[in-house]
N, C-alpha and C. Protein backbone atom coordinates (compact mmCIF):
# COMPACT_ATOMS: atom_id res chain seq x y z
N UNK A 1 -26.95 -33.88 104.75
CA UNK A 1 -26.30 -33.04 103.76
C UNK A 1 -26.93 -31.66 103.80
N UNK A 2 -25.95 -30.89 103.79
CA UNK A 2 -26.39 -29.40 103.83
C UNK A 2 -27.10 -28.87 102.68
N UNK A 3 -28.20 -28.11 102.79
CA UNK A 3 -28.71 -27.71 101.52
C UNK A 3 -27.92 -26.73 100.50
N UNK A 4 -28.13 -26.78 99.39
CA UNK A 4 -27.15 -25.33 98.65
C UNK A 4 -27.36 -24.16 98.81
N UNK A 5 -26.94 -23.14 98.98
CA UNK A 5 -27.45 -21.85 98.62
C UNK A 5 -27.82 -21.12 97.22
N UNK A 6 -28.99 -21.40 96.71
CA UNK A 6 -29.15 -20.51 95.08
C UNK A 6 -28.28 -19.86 95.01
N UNK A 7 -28.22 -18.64 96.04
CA UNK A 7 -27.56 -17.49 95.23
C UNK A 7 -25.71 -17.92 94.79
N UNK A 8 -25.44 -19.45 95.28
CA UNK A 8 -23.99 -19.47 95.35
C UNK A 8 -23.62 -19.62 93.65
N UNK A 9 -22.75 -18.74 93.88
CA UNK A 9 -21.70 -19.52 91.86
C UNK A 9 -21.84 -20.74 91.81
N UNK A 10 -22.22 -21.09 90.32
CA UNK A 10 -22.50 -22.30 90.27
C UNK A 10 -21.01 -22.87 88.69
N UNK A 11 -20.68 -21.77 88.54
CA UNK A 11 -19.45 -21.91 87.26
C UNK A 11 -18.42 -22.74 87.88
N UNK A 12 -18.32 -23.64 87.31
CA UNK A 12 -16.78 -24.99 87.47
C UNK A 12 -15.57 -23.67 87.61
N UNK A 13 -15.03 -24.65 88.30
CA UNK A 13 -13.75 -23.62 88.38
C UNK A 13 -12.31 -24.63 89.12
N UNK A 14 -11.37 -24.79 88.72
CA UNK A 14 -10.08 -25.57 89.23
C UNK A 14 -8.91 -25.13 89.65
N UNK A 15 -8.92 -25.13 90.44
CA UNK A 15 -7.51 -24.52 91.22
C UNK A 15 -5.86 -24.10 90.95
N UNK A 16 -5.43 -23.33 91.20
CA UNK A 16 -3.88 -23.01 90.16
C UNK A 16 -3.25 -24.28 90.65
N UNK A 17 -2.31 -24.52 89.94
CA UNK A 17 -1.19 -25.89 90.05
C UNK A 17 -2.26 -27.27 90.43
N UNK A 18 -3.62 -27.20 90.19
CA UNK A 18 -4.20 -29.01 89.98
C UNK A 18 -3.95 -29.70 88.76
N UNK A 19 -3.40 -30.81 89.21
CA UNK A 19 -2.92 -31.31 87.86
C UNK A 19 -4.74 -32.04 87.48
N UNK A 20 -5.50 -31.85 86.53
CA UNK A 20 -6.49 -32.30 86.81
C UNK A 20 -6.42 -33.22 85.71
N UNK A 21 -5.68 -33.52 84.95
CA UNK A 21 -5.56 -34.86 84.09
C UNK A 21 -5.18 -36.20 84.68
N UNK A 22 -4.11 -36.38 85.62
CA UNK A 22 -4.53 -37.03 86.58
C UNK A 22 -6.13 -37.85 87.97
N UNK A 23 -6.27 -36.68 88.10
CA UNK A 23 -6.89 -36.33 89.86
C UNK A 23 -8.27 -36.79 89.19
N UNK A 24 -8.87 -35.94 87.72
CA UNK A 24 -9.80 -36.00 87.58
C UNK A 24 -10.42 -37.54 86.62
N UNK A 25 -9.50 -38.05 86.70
CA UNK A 25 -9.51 -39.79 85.91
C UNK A 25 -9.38 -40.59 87.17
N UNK A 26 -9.31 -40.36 88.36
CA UNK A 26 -8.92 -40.85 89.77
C UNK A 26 -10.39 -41.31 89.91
N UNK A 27 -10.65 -42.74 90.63
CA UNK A 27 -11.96 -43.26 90.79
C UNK A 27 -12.30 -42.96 92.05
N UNK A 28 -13.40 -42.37 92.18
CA UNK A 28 -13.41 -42.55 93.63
C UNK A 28 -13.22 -43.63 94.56
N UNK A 29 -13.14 -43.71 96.12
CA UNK A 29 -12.98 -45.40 96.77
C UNK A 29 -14.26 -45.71 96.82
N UNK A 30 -14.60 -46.39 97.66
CA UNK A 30 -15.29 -47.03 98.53
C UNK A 30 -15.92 -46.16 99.44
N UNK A 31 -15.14 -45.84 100.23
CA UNK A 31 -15.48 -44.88 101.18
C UNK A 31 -16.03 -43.34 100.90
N UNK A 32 -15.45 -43.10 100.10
CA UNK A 32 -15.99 -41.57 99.09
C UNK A 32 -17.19 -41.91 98.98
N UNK A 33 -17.54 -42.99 98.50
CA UNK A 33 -18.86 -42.93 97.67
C UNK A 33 -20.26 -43.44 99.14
N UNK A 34 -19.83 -44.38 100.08
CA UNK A 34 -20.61 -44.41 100.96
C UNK A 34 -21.12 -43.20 101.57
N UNK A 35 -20.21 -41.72 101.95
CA UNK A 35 -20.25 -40.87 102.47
C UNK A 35 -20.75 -39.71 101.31
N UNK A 36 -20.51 -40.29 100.09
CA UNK A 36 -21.52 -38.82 99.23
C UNK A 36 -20.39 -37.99 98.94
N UNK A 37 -18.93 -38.37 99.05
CA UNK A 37 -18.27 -37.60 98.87
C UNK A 37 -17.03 -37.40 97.76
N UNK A 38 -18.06 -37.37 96.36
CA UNK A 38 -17.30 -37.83 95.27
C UNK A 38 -18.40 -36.76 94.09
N UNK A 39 -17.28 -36.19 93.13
CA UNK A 39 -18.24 -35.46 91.84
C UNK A 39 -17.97 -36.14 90.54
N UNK A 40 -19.00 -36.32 90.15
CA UNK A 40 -19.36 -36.98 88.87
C UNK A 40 -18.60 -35.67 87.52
N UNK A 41 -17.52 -36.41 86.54
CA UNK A 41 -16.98 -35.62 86.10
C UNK A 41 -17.08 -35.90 84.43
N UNK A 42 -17.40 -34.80 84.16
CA UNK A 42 -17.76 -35.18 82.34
C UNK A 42 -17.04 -34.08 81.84
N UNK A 43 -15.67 -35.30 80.42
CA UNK A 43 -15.04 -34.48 79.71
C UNK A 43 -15.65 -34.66 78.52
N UNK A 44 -15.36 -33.13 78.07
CA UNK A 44 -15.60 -32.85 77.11
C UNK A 44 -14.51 -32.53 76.14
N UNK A 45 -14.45 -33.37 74.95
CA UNK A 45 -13.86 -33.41 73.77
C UNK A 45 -13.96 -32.39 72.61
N UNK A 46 -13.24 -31.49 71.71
CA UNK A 46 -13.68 -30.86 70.54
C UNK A 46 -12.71 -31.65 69.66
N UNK A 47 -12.83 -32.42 68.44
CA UNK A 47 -12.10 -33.09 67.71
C UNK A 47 -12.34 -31.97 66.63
N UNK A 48 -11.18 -31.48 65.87
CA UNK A 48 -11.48 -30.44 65.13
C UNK A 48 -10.96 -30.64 63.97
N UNK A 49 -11.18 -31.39 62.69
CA UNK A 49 -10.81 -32.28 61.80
C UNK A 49 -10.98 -31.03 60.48
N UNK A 50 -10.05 -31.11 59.28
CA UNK A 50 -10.87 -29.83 58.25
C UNK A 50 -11.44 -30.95 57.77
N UNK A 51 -12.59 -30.15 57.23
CA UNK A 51 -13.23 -30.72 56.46
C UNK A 51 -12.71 -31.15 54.75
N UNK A 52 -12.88 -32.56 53.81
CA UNK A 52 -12.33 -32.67 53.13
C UNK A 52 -13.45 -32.56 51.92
């Protein structure tokens, strides 16, 4: 595996027209994961309730 470059952007960023509600609930296979070739993906929720 290639090392990173520091100086590279490190800000998330997703592509025009990815449907990522789909793609990004998609498990990786088998094979993805033997080869290292899968990103660990954490959603984040704001539940925004008024207060009563």
């Amino acid at each position: 595996m290639e090392k990173k470059n520091p100086e590279q952007e490190t800000e998330s960023t997703v592509a025009p027209g990815f449907d990522y509600k789909d793609e990004l609930n998609e498990s990786a296979t088998e094979e993805e994961i033997e080869k290292d070739e899968y990103t660990n993906v954490t959603t984040l929720s704001l539940d925004e309730v008024e207060p009563s």
